[in-house]
PDB file of N, CA and C in Angstrom:
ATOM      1  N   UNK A   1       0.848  -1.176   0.000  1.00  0.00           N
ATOM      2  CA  UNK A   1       0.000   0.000   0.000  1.00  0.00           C
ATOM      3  C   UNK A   1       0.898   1.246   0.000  1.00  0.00           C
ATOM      4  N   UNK A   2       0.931   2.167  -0.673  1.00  0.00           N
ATOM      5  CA  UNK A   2       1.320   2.975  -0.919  1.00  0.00           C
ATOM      6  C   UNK A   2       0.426   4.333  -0.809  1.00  0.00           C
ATOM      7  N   UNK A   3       1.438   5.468   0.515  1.00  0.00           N
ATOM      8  CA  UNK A   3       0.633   6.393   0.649  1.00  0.00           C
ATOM      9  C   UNK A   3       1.205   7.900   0.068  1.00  0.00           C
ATOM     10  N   UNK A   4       0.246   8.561  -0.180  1.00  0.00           N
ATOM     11  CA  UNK A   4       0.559   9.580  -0.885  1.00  0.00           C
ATOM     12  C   UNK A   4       0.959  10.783  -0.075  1.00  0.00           C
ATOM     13  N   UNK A   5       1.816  11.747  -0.245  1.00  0.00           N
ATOM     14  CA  UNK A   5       1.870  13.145   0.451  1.00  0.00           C
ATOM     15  C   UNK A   5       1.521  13.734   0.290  1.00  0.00           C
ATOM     16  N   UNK A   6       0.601  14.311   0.707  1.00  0.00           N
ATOM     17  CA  UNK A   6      -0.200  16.122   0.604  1.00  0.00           C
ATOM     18  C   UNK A   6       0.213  16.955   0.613  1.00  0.00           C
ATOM     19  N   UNK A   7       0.556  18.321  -0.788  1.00  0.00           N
ATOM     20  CA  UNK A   7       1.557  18.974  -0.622  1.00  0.00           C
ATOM     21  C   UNK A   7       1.066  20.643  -1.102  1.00  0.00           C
ATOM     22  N   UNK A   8       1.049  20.786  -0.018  1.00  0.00           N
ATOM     23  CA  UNK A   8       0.793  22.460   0.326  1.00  0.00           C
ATOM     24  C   UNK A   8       1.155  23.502  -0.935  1.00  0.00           C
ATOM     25  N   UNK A   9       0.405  22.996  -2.060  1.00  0.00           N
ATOM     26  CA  UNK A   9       1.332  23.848  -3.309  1.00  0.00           C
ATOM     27  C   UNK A   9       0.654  25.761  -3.033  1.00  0.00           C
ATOM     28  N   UNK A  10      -0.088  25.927  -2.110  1.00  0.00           N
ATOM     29  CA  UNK A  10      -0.332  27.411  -1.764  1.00  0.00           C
ATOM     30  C   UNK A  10       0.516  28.036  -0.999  1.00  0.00           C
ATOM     31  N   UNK A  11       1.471  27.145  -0.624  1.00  0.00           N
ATOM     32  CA  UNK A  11       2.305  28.085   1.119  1.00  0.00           C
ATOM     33  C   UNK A  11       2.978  28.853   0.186  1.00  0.00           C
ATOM     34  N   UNK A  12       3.065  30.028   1.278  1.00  0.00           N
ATOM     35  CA  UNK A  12       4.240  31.389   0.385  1.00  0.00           C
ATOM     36  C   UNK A  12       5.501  30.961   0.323  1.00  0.00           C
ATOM     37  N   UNK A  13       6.325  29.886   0.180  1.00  0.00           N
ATOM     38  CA  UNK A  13       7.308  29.814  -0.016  1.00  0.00           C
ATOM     39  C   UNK A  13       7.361  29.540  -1.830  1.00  0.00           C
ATOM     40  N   UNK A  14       6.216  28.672  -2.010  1.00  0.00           N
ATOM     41  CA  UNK A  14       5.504  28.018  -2.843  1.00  0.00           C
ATOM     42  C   UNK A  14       5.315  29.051  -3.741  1.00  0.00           C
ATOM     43  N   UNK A  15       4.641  30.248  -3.566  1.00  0.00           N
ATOM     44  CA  UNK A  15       4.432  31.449  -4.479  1.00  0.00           C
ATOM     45  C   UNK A  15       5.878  32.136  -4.530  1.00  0.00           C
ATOM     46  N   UNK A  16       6.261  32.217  -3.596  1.00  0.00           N
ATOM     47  CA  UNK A  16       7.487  32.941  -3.423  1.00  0.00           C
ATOM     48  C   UNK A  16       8.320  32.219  -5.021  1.00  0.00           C
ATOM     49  N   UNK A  17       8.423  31.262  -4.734  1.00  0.00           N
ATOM     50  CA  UNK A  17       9.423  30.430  -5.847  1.00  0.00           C
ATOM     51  C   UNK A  17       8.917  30.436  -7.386  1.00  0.00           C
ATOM     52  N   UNK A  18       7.587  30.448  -7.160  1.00  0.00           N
ATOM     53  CA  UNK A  18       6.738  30.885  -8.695  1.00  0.00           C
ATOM     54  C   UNK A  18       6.587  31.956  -9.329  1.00  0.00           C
ATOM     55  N   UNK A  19       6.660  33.156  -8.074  1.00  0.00           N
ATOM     56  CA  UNK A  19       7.063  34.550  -8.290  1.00  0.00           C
ATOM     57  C   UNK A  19       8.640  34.616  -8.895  1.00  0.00           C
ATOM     58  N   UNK A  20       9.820  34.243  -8.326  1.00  0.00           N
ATOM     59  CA  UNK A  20      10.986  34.525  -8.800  1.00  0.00           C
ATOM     60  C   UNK A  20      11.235  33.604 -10.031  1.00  0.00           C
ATOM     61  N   UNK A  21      10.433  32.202 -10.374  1.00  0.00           N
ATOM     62  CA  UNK A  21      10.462  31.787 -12.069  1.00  0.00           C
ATOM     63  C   UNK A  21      10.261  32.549 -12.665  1.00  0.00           C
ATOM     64  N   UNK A  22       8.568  33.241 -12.466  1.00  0.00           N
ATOM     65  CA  UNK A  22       8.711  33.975 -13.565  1.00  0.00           C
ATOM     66  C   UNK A  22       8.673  35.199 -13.876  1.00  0.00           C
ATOM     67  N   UNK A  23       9.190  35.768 -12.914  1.00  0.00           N
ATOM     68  CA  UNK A  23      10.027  37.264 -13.211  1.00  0.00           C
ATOM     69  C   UNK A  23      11.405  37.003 -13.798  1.00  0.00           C
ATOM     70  N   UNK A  24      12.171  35.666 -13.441  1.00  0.00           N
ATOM     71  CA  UNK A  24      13.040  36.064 -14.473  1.00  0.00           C
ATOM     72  C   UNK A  24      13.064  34.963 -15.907  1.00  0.00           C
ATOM     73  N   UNK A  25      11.643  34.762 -16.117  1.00  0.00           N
ATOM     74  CA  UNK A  25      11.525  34.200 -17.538  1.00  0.00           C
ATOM     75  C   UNK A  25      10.718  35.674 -18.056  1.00  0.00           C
ATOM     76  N   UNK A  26      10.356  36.496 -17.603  1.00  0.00           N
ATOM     77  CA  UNK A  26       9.770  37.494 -18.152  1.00  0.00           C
ATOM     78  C   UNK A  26      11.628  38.324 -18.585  1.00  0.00           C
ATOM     79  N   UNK A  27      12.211  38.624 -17.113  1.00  0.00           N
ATOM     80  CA  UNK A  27      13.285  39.742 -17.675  1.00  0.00           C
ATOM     81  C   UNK A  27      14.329  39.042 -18.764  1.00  0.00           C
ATOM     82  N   UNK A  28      13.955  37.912 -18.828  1.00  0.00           N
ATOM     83  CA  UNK A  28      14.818  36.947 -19.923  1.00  0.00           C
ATOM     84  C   UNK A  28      14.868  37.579 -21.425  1.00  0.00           C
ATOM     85  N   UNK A  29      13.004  37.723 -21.526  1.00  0.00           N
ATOM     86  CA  UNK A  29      12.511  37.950 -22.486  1.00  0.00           C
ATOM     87  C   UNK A  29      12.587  39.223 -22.685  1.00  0.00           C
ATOM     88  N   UNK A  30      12.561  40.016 -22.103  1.00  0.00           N
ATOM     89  CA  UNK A  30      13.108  41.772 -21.972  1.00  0.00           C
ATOM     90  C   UNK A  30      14.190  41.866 -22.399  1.00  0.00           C
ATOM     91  N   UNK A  31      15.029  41.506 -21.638  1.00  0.00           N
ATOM     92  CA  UNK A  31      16.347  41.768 -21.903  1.00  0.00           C
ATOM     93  C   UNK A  31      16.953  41.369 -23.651  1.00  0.00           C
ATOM     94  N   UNK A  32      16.522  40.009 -23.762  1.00  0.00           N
ATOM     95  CA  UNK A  32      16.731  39.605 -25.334  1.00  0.00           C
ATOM     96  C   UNK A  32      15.916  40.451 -26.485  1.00  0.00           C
ATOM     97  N   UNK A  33      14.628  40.780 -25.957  1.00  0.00           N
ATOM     98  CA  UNK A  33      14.064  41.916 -27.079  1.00  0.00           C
ATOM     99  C   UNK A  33      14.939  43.099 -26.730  1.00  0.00           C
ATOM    100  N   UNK A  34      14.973  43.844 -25.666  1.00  0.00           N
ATOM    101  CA  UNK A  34      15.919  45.010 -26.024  1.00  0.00           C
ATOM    102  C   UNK A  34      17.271  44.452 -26.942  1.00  0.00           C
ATOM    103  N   UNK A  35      18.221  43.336 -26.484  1.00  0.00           N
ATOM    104  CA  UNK A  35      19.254  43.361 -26.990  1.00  0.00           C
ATOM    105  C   UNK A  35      19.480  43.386 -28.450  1.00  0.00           C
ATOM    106  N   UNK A  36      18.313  42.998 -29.024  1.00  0.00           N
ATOM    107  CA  UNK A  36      17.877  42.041 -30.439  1.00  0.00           C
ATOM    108  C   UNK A  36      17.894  43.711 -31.166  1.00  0.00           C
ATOM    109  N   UNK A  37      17.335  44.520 -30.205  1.00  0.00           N
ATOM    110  CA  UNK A  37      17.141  45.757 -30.975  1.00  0.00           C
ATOM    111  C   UNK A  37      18.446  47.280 -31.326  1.00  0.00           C
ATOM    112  N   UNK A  38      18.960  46.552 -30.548  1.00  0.00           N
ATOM    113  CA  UNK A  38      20.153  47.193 -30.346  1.00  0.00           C
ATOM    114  C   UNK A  38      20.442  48.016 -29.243  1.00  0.00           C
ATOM    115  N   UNK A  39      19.193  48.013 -28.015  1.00  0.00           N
ATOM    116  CA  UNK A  39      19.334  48.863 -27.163  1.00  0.00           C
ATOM    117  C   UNK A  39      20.647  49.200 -26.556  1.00  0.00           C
ATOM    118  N   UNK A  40      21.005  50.226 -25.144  1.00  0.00           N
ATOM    119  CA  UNK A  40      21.705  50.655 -24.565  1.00  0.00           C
ATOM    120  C   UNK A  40      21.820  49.486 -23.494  1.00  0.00           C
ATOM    121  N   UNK A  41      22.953  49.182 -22.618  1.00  0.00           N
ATOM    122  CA  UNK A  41      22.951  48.535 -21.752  1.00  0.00           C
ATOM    123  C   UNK A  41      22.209  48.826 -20.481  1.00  0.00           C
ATOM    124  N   UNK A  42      22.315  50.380 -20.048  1.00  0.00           N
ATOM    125  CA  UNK A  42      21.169  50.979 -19.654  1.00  0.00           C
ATOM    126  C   UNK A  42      19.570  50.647 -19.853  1.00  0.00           C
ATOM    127  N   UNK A  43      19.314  50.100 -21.140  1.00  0.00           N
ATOM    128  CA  UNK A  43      18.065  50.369 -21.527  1.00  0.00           C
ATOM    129  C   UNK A  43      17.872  48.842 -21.373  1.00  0.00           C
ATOM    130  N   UNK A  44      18.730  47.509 -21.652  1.00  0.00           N
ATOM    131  CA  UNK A  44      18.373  46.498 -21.561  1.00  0.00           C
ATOM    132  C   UNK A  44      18.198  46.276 -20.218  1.00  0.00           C
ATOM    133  N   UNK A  45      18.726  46.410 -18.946  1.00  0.00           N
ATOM    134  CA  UNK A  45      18.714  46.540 -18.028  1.00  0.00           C
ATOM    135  C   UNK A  45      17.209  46.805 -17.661  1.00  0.00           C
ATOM    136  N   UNK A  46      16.694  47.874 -18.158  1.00  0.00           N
ATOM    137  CA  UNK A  46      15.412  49.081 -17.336  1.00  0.00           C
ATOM    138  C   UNK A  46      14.381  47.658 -18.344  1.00  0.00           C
ATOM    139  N   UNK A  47      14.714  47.251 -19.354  1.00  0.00           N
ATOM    140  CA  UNK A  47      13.572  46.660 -19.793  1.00  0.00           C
ATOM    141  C   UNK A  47      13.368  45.452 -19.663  1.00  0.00           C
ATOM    142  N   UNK A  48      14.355  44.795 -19.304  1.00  0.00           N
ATOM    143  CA  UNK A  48      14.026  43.191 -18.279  1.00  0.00           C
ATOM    144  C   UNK A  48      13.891  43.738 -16.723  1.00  0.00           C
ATOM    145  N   UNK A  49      13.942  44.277 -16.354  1.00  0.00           N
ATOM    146  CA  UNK A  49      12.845  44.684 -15.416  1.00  0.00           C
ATOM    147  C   UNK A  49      11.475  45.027 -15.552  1.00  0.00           C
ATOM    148  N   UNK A  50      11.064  45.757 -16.405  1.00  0.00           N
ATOM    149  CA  UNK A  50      10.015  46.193 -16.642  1.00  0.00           C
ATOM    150  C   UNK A  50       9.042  44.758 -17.045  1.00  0.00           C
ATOM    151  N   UNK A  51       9.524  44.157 -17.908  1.00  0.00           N
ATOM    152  CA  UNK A  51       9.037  43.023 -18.594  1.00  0.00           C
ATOM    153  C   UNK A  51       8.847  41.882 -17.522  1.00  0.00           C
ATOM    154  N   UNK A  52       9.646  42.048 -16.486  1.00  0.00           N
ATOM    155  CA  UNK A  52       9.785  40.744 -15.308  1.00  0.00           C
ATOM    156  C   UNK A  52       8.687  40.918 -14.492  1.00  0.00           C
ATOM    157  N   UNK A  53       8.436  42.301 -14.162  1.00  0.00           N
ATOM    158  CA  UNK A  53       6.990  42.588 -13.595  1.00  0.00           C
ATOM    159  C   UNK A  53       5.837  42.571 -14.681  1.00  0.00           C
ATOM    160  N   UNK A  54       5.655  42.767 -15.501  1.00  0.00           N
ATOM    161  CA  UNK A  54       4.447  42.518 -16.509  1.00  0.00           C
ATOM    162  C   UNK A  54       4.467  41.034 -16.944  1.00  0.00           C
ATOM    163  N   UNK A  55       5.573  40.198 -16.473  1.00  0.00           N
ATOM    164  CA  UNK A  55       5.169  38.611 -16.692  1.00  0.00           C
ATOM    165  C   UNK A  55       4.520  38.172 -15.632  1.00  0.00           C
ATOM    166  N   UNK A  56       5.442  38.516 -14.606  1.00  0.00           N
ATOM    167  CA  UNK A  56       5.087  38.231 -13.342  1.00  0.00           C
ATOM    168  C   UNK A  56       3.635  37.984 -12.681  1.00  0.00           C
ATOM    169  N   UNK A  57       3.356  39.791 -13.006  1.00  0.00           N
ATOM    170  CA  UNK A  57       1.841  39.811 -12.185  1.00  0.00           C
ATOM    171  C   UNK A  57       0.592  39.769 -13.187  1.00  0.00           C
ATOM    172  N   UNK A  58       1.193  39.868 -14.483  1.00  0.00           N
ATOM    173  CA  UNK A  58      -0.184  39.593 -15.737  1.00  0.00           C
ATOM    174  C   UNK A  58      -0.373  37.951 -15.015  1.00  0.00           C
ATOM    175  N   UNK A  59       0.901  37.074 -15.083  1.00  0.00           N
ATOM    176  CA  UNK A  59       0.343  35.820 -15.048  1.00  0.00           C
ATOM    177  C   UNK A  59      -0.333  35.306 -13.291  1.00  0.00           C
ATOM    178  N   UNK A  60      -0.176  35.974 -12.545  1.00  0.00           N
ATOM    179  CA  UNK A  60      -0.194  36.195 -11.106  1.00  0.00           C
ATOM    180  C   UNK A  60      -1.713  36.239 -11.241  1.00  0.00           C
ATOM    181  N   UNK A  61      -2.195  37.759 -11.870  1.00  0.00           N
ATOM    182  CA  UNK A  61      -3.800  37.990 -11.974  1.00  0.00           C
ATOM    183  C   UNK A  61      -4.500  36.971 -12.473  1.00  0.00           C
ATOM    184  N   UNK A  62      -3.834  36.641 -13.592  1.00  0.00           N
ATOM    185  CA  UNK A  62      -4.194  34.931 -15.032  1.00  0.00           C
ATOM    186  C   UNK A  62      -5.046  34.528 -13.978  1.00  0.00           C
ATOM    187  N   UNK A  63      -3.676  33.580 -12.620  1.00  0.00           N
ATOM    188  CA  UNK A  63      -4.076  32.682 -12.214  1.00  0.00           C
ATOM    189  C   UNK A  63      -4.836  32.818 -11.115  1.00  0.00           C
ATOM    190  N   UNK A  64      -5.195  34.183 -10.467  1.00  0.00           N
ATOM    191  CA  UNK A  64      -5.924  34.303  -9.494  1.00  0.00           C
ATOM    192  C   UNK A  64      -7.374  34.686  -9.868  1.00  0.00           C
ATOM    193  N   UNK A  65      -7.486  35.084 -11.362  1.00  0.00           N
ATOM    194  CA  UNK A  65      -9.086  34.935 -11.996  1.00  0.00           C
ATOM    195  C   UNK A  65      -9.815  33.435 -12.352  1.00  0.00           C
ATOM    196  N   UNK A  66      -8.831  32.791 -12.099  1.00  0.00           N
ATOM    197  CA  UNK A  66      -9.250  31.250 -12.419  1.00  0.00           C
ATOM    198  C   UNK A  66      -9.545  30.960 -11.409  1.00  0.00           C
ATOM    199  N   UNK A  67      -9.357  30.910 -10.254  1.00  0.00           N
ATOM    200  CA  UNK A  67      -9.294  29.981  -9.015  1.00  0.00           C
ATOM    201  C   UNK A  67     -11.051  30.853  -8.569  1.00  0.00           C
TER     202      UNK A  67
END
């Protein structure tokens, strides 16, 4: 018999770690569109940030309109 573990996929450590995936699969994607464009290092910088929060919490809201 084999028993299963119940696993708290809501605890904030849990978000915590889903939050920092994908902020930096968002500034990933920032950063490579600025670079692609020729931006400033300055500017690639400001725009994988920018992009890390608009992955972040677009997909954050996604998943909190579903539930």
């Amino acid at each position: 018999m084999q028993i299963r573990k119940v696993i708290n996929r809501d605890c904030a450590v849990c978000r915590f770690m889903r939050g920092m995936t994908f902020s930096s699969i968002g500034g990933g994607i920032g950063a490579f569109l600025a670079w692609v464009i020729g931006a400033s290092r300055e500017n690639i910088m400001m725009s994988a940030i920018v992009f890390s929060a608009i992955f972040a919490f677009g997909l954050a809201k996604r998943w909190q309109n579903k539930k």
